[in-house]
PDB file of N, CA and C in Angstrom:
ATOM      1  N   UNK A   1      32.704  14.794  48.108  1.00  0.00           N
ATOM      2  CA  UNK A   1      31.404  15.379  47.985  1.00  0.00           C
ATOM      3  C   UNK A   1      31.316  16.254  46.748  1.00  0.00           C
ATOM      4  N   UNK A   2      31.968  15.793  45.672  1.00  0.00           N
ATOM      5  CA  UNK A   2      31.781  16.654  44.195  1.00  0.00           C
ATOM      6  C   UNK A   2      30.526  16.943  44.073  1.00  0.00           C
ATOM      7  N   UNK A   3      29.950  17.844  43.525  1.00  0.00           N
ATOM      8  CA  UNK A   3      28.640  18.256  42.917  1.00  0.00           C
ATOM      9  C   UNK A   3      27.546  18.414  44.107  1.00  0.00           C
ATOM     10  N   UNK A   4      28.189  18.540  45.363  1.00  0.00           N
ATOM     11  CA  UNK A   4      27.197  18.983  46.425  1.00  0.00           C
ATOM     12  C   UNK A   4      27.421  20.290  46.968  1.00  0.00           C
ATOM     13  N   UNK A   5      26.611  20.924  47.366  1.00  0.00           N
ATOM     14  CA  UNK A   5      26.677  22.271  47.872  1.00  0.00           C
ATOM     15  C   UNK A   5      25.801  21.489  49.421  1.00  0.00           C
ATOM     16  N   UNK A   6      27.200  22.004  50.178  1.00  0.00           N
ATOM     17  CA  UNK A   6      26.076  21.448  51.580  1.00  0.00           C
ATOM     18  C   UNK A   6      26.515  22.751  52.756  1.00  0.00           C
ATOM     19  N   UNK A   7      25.655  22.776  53.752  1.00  0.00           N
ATOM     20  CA  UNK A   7      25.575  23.002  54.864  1.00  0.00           C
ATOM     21  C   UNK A   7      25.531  22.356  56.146  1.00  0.00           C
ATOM     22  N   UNK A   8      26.822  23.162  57.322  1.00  0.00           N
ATOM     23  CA  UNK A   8      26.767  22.127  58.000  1.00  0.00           C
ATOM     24  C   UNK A   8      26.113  22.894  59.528  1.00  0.00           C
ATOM     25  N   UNK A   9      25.592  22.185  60.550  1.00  0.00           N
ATOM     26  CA  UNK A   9      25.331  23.676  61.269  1.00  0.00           C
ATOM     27  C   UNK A   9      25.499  22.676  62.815  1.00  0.00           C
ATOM     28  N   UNK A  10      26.217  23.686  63.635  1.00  0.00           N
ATOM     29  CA  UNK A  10      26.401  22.650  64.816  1.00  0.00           C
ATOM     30  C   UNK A  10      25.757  23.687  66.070  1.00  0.00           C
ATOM     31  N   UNK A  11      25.076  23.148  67.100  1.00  0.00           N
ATOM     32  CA  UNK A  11      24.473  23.739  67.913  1.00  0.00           C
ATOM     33  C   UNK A  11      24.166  23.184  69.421  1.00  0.00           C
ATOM     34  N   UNK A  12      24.620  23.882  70.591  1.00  0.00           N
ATOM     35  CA  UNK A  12      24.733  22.732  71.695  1.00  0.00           C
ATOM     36  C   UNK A  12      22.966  22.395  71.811  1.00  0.00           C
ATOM     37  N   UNK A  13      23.047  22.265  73.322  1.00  0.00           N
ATOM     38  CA  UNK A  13      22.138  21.736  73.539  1.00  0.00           C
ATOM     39  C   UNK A  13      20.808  22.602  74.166  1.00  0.00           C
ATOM     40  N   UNK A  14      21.075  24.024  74.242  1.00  0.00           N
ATOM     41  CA  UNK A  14      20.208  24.616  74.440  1.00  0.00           C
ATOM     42  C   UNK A  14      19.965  25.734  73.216  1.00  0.00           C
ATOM     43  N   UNK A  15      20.127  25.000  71.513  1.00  0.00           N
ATOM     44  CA  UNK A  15      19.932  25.923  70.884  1.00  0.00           C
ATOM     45  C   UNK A  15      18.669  24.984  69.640  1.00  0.00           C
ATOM     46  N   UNK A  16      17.938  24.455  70.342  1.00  0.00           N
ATOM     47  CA  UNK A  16      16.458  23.920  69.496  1.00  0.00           C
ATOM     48  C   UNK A  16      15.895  25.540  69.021  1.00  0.00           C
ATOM     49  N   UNK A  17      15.264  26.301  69.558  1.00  0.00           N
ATOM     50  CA  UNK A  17      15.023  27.344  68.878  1.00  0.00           C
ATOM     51  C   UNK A  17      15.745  27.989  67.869  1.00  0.00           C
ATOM     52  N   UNK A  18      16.945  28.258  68.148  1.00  0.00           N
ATOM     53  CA  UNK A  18      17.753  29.396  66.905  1.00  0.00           C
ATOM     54  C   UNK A  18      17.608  28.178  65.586  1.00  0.00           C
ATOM     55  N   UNK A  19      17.705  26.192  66.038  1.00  0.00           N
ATOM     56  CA  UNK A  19      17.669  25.927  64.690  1.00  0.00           C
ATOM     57  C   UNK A  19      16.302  25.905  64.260  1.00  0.00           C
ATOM     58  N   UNK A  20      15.454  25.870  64.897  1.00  0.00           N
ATOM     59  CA  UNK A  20      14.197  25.967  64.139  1.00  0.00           C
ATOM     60  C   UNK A  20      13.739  27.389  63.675  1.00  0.00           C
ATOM     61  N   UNK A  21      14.288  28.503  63.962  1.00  0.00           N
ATOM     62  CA  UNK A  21      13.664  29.530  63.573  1.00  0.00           C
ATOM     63  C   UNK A  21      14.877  29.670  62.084  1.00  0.00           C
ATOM     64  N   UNK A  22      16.359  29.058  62.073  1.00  0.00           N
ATOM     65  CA  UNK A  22      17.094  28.614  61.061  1.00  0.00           C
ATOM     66  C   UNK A  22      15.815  27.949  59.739  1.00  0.00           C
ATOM     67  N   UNK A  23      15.529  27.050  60.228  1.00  0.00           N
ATOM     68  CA  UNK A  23      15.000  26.188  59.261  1.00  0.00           C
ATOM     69  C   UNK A  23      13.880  26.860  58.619  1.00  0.00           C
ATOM     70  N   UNK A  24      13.461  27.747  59.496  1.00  0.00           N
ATOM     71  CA  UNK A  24      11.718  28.064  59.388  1.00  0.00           C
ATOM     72  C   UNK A  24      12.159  29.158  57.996  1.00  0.00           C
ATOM     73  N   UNK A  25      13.269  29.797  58.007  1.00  0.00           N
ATOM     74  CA  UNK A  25      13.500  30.781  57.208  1.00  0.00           C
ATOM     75  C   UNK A  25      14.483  30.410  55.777  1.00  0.00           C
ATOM     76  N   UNK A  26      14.276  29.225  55.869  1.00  0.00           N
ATOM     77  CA  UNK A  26      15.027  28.318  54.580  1.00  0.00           C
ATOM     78  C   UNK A  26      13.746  28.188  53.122  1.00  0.00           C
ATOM     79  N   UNK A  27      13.998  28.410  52.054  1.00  0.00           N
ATOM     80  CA  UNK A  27      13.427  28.179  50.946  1.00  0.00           C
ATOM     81  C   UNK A  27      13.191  26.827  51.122  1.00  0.00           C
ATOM     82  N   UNK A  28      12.021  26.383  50.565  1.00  0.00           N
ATOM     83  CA  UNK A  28      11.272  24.477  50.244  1.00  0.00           C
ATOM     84  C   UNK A  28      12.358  24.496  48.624  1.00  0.00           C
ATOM     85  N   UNK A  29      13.106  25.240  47.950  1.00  0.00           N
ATOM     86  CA  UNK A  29      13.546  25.013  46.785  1.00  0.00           C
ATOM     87  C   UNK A  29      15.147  25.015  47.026  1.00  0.00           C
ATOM     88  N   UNK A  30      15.886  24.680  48.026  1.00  0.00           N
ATOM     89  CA  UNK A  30      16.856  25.074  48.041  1.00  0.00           C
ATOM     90  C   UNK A  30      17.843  23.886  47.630  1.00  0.00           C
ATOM     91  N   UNK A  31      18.881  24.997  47.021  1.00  0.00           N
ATOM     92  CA  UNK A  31      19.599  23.449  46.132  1.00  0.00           C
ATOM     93  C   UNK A  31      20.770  23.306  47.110  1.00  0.00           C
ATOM     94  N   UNK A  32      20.599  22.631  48.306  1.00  0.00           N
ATOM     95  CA  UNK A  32      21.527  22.467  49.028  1.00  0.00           C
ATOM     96  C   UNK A  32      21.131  21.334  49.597  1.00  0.00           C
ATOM     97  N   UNK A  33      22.595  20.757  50.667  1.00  0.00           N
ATOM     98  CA  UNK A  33      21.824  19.812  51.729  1.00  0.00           C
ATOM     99  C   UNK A  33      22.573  20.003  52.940  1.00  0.00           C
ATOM    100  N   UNK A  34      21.528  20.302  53.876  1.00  0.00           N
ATOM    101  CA  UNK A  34      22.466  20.998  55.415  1.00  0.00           C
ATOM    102  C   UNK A  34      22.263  19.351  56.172  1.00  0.00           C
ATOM    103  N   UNK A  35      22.988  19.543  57.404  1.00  0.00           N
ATOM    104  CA  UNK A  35      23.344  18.633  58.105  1.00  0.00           C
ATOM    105  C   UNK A  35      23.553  19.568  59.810  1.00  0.00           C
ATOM    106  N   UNK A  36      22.854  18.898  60.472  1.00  0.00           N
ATOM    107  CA  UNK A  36      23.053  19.513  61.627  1.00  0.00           C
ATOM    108  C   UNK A  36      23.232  18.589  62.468  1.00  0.00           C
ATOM    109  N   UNK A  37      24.034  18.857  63.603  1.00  0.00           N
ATOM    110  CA  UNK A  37      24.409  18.292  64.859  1.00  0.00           C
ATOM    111  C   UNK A  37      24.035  18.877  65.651  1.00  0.00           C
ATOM    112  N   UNK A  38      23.279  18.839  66.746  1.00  0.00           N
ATOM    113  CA  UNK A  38      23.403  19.228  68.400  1.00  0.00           C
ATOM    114  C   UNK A  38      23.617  18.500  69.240  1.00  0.00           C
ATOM    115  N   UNK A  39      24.656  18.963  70.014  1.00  0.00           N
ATOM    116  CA  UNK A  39      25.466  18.493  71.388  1.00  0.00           C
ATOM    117  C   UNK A  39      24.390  18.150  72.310  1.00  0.00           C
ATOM    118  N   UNK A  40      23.958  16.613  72.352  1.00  0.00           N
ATOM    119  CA  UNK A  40      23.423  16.148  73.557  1.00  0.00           C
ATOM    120  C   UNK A  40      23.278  14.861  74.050  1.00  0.00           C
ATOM    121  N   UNK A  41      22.637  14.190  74.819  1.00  0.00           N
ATOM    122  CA  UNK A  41      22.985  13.083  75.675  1.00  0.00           C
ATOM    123  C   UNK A  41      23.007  11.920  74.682  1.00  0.00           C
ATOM    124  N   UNK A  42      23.701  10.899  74.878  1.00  0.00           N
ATOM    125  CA  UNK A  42      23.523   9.607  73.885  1.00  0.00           C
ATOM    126  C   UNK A  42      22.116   9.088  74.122  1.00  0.00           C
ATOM    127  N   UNK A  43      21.922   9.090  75.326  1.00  0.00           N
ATOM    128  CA  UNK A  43      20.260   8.075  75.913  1.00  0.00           C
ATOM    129  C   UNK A  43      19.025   9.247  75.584  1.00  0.00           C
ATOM    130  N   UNK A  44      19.473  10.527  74.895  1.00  0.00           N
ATOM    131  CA  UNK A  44      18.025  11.016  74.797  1.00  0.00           C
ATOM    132  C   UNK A  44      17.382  10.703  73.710  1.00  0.00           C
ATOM    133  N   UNK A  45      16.155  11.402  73.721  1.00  0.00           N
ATOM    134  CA  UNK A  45      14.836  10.595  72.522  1.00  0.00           C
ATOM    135  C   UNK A  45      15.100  11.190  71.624  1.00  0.00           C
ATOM    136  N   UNK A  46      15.394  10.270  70.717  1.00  0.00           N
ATOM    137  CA  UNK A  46      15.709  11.007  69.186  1.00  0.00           C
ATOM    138  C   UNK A  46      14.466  11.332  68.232  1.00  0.00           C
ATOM    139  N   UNK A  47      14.196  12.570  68.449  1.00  0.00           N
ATOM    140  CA  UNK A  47      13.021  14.115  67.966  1.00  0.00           C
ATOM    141  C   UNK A  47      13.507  14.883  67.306  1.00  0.00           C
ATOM    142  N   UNK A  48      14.783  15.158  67.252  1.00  0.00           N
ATOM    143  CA  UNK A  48      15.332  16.119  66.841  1.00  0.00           C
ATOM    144  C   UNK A  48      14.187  16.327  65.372  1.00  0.00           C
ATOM    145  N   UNK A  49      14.978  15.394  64.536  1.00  0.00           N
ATOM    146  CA  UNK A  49      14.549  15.183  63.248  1.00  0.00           C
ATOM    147  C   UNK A  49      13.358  15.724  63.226  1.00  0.00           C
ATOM    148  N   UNK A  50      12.299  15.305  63.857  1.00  0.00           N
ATOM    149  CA  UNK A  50      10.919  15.516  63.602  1.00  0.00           C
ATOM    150  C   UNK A  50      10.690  17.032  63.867  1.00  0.00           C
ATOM    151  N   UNK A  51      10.930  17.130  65.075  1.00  0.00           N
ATOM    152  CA  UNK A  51      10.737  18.854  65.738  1.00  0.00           C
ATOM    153  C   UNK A  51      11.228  19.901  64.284  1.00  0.00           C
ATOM    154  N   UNK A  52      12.547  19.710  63.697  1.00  0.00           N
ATOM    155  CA  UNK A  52      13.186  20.774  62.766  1.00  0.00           C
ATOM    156  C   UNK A  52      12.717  20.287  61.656  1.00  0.00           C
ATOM    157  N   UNK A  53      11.400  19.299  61.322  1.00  0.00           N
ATOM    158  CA  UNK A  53      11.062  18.835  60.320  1.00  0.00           C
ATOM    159  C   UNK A  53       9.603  19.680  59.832  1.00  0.00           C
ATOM    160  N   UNK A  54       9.257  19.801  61.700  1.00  0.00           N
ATOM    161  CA  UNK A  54       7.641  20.794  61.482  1.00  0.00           C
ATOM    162  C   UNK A  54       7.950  22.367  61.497  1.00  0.00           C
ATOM    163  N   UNK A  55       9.063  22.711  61.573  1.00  0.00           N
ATOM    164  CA  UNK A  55       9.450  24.207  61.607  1.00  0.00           C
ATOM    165  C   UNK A  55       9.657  24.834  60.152  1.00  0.00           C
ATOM    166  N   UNK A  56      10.011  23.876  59.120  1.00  0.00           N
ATOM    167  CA  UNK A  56      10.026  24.355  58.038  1.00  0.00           C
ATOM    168  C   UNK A  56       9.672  23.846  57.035  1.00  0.00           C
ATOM    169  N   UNK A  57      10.080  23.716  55.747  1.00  0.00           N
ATOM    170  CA  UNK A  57       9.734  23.344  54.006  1.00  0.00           C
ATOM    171  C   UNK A  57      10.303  22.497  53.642  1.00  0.00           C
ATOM    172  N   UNK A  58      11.352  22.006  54.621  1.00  0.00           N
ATOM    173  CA  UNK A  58      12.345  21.450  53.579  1.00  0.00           C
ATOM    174  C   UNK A  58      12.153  19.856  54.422  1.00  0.00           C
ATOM    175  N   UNK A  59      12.395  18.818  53.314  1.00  0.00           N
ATOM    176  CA  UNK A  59      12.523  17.160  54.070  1.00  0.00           C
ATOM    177  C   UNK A  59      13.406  17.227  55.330  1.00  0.00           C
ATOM    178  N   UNK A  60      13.540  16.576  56.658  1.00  0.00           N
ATOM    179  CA  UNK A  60      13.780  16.533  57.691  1.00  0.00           C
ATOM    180  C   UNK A  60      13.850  15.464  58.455  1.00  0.00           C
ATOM    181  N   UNK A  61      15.255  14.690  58.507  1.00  0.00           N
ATOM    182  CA  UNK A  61      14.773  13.726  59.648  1.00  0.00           C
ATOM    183  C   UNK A  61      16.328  13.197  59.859  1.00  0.00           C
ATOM    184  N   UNK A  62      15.956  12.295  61.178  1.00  0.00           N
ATOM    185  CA  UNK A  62      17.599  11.647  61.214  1.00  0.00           C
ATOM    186  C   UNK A  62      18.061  10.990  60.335  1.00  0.00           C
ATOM    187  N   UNK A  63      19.445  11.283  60.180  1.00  0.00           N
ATOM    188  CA  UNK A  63      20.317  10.918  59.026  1.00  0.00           C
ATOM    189  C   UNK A  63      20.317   9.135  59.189  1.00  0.00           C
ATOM    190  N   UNK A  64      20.338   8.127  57.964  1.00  0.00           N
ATOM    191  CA  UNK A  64      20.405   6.737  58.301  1.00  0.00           C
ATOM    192  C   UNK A  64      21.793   6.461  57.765  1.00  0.00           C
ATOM    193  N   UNK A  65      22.739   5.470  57.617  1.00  0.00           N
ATOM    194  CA  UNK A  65      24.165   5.125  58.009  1.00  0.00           C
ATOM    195  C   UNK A  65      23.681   4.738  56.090  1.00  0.00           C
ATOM    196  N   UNK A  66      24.910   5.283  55.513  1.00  0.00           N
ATOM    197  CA  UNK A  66      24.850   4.638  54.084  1.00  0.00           C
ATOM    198  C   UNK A  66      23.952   6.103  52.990  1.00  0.00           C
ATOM    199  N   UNK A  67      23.185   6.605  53.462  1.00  0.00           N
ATOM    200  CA  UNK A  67      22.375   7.441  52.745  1.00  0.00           C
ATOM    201  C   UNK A  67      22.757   8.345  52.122  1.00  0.00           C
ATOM    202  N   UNK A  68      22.351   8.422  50.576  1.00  0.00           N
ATOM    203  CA  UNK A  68      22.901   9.121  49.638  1.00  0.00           C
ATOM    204  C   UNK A  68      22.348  10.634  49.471  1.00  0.00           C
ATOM    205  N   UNK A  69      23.642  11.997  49.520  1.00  0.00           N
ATOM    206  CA  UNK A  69      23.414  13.219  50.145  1.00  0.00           C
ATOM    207  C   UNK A  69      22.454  13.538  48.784  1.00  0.00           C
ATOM    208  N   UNK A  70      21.374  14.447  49.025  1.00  0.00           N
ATOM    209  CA  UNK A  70      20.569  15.064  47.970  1.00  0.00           C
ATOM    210  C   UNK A  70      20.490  16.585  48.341  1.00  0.00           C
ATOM    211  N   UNK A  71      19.958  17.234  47.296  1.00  0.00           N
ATOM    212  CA  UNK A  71      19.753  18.731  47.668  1.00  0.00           C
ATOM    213  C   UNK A  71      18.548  18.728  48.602  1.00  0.00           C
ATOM    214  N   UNK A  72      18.016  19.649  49.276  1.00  0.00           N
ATOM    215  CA  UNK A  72      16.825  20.299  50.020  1.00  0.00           C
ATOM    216  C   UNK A  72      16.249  18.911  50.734  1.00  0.00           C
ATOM    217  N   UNK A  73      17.376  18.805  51.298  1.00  0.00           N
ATOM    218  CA  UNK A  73      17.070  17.704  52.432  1.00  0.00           C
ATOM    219  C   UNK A  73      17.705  18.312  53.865  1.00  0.00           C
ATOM    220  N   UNK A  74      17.336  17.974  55.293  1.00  0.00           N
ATOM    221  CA  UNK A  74      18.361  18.154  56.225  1.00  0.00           C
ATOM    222  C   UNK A  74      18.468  16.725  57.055  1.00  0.00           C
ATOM    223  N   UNK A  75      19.702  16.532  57.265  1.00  0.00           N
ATOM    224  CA  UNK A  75      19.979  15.352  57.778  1.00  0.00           C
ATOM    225  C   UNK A  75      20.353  15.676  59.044  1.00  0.00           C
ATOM    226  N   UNK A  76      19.804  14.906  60.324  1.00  0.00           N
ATOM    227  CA  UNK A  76      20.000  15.371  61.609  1.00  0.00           C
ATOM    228  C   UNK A  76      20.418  14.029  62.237  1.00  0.00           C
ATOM    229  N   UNK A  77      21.899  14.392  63.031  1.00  0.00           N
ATOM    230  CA  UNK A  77      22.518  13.153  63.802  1.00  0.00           C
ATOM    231  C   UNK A  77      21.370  12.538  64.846  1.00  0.00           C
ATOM    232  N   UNK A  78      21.393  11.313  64.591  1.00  0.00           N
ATOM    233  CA  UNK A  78      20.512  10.532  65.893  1.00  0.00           C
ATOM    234  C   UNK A  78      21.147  10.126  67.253  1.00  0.00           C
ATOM    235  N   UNK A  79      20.982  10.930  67.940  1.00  0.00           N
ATOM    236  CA  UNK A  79      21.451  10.365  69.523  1.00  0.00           C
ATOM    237  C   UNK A  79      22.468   9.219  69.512  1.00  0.00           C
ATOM    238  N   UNK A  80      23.305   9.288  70.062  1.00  0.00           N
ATOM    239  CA  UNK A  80      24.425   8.543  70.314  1.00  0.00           C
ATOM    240  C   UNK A  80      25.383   7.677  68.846  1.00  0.00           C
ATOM    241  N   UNK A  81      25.401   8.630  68.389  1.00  0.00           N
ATOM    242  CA  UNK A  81      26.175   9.169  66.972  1.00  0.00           C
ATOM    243  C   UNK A  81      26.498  10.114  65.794  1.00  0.00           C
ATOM    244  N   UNK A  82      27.545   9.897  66.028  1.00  0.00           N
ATOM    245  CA  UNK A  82      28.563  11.171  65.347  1.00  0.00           C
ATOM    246  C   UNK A  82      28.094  11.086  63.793  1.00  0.00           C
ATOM    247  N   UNK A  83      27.503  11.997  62.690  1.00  0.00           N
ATOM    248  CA  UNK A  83      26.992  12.161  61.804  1.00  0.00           C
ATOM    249  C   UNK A  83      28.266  13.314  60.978  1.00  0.00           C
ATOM    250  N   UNK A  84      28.696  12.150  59.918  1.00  0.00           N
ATOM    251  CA  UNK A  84      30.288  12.077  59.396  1.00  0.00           C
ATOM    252  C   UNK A  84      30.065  12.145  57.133  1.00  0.00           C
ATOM    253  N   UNK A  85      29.947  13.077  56.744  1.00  0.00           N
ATOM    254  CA  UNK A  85      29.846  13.162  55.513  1.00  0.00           C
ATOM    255  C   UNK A  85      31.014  12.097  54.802  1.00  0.00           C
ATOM    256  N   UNK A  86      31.076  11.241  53.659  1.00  0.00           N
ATOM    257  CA  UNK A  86      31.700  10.658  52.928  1.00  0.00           C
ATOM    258  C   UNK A  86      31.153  10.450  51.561  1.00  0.00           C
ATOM    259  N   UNK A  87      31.480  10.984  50.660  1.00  0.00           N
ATOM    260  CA  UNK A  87      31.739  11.507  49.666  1.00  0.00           C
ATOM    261  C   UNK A  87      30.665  11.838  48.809  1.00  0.00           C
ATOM    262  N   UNK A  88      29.576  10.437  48.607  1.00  0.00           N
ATOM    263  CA  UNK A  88      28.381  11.304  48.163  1.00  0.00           C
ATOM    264  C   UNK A  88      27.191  10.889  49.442  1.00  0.00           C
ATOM    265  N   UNK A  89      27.793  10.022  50.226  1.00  0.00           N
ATOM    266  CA  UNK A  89      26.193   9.899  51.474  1.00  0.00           C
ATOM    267  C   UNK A  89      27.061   9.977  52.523  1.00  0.00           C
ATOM    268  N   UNK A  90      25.903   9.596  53.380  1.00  0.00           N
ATOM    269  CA  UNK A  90      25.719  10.104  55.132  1.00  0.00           C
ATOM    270  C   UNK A  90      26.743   8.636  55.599  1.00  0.00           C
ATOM    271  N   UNK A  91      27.431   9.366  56.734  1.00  0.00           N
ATOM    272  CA  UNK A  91      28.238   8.097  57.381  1.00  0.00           C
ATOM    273  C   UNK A  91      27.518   8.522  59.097  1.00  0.00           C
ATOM    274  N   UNK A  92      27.315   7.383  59.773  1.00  0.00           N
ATOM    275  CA  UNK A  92      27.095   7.430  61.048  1.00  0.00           C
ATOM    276  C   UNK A  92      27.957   6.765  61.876  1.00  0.00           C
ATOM    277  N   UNK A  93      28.904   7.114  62.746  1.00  0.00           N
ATOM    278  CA  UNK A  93      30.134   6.403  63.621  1.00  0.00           C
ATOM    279  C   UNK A  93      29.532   6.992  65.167  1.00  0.00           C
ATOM    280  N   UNK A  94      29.910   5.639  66.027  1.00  0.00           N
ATOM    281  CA  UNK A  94      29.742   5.392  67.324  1.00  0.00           C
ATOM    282  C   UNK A  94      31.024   5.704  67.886  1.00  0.00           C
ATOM    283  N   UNK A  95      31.962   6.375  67.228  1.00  0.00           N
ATOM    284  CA  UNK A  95      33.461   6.737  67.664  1.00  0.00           C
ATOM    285  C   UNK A  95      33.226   7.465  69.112  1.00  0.00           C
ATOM    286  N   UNK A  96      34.758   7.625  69.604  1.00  0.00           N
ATOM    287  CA  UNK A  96      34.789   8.237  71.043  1.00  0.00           C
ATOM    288  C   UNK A  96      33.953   9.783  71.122  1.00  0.00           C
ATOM    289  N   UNK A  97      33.312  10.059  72.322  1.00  0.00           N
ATOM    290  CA  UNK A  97      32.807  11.073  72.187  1.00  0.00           C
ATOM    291  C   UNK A  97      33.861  12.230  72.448  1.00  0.00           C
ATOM    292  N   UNK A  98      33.429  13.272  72.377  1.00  0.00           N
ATOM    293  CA  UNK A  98      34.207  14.529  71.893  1.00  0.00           C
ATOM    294  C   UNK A  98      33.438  15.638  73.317  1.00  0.00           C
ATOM    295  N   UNK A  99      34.152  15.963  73.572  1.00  0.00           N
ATOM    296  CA  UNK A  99      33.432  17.344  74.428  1.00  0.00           C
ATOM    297  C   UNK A  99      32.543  17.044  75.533  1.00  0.00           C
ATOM    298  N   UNK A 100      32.904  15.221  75.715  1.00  0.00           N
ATOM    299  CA  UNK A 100      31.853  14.226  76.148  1.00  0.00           C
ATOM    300  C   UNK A 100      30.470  14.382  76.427  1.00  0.00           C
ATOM    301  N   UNK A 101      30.495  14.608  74.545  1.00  0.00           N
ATOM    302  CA  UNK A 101      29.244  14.151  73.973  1.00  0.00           C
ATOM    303  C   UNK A 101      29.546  13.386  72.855  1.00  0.00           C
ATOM    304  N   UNK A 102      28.348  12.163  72.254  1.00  0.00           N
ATOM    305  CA  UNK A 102      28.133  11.722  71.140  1.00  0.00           C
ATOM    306  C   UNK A 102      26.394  11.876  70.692  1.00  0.00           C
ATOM    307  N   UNK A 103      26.271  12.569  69.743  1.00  0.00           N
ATOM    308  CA  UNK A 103      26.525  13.437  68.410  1.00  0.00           C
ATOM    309  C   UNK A 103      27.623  14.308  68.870  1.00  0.00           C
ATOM    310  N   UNK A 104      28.504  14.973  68.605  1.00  0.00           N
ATOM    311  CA  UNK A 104      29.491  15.820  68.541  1.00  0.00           C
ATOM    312  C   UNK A 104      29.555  16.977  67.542  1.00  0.00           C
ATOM    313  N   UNK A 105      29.630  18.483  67.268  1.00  0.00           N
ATOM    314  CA  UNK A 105      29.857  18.675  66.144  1.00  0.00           C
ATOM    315  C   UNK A 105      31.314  19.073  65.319  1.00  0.00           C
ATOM    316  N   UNK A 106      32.213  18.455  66.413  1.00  0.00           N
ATOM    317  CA  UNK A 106      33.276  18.819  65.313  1.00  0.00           C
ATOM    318  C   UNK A 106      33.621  17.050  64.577  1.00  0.00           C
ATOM    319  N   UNK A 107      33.127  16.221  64.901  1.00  0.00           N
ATOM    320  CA  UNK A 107      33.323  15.430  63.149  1.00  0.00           C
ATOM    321  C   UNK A 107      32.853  15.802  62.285  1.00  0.00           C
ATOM    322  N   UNK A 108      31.638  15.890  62.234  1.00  0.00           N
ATOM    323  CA  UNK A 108      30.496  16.798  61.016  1.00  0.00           C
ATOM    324  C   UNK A 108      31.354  17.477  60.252  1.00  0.00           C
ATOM    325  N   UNK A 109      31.922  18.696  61.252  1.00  0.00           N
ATOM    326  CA  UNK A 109      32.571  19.868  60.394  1.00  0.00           C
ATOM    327  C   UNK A 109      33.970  19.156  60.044  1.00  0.00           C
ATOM    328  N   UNK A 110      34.803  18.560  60.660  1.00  0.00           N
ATOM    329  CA  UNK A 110      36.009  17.672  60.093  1.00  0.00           C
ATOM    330  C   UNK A 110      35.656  17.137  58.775  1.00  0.00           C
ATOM    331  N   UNK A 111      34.631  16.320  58.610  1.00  0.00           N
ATOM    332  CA  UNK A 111      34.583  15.476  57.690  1.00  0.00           C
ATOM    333  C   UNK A 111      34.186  16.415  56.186  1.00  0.00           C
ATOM    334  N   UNK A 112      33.096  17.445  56.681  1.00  0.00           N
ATOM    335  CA  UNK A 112      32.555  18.427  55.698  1.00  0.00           C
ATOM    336  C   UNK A 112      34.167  18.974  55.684  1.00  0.00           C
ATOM    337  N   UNK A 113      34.930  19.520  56.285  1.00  0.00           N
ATOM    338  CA  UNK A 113      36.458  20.200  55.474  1.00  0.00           C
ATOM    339  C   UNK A 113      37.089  19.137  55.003  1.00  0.00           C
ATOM    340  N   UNK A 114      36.994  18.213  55.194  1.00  0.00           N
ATOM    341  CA  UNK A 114      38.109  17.315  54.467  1.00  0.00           C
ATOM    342  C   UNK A 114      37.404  16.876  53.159  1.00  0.00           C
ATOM    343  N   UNK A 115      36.093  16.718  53.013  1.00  0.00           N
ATOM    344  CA  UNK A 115      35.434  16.046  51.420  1.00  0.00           C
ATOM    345  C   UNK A 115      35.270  17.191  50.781  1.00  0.00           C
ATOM    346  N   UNK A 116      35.398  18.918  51.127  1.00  0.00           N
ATOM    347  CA  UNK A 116      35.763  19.761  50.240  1.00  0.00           C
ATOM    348  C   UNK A 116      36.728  19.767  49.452  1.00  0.00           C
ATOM    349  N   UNK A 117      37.697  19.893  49.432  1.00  0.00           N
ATOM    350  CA  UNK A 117      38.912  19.442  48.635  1.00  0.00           C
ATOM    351  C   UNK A 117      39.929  20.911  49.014  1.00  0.00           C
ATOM    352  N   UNK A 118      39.506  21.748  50.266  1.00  0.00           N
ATOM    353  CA  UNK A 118      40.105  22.910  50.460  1.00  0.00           C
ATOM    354  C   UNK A 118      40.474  22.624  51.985  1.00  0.00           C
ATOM    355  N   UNK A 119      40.543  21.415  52.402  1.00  0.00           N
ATOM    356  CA  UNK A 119      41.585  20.879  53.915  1.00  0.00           C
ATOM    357  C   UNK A 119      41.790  19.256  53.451  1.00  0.00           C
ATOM    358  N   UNK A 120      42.880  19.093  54.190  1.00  0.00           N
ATOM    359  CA  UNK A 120      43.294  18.131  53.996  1.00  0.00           C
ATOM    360  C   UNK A 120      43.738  18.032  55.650  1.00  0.00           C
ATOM    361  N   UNK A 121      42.773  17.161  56.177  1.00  0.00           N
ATOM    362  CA  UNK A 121      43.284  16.160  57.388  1.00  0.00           C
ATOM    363  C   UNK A 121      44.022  15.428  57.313  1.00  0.00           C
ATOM    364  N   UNK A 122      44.573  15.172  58.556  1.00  0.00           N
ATOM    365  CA  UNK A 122      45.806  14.024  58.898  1.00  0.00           C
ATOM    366  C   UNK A 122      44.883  12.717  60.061  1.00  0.00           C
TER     367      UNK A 122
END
């Protein structure tokens, strides 16, 4: 992930408010690109995107498999997948769930420490 400044933000499933009042207080100019996960069911309706899309300034929606990371965007995992940074875009994996959940947020944050170049996973 050279030349990206990103954010990653993980939140279970009863924290829709703290990220929208997050988002609501984000600059429309910000030279970043966050990525959020919240811990919840594979079969629920994937809104996320939209809901944290009307709370603030910045582009908003679920992340698509292949998509190349930009600044003042937020990319939000879609229901029943793990939302996995690789190197300059979005990776989406149906891998085992975690905490038994899929979205999960510790791949997110795995993958965001390992394409920093300041962890090195095994």
């Amino acid at each position: 992930m050279t030349g990206h400044d990103i954010i990653v933000i993980g939140a279970s499933m009863g924290g829709i408010e703290t990220l929208k009042d997050l988002i609501k207080s984000l600059p429309g100019d910000l030279s970043a690109s966050l990525f959020v996960v919240q811990h919840t069911y594979s079969h629920a309706p994937a809104l996320l995107g939209e809901v944290l899309g009307r709370a603030g300034a910045l582009d908003c929606a679920n992340a698509k498999d292949g998509e190349p990371i930009r600044h003042g965007r937020i990319y939000v995992a879609p229901p029943d997948y793990h939302l996995l940074l690789k190197n300059d875009h979005v990776r989406l994996s149906r891998g085992p769930k975690e905490n038994r959940v899929r979205p999960a947020i510790d791949p997110l944050f795995r993958s965001a420490a390992a394409g920093s170049g300041f962890c090195r996973l095994r």
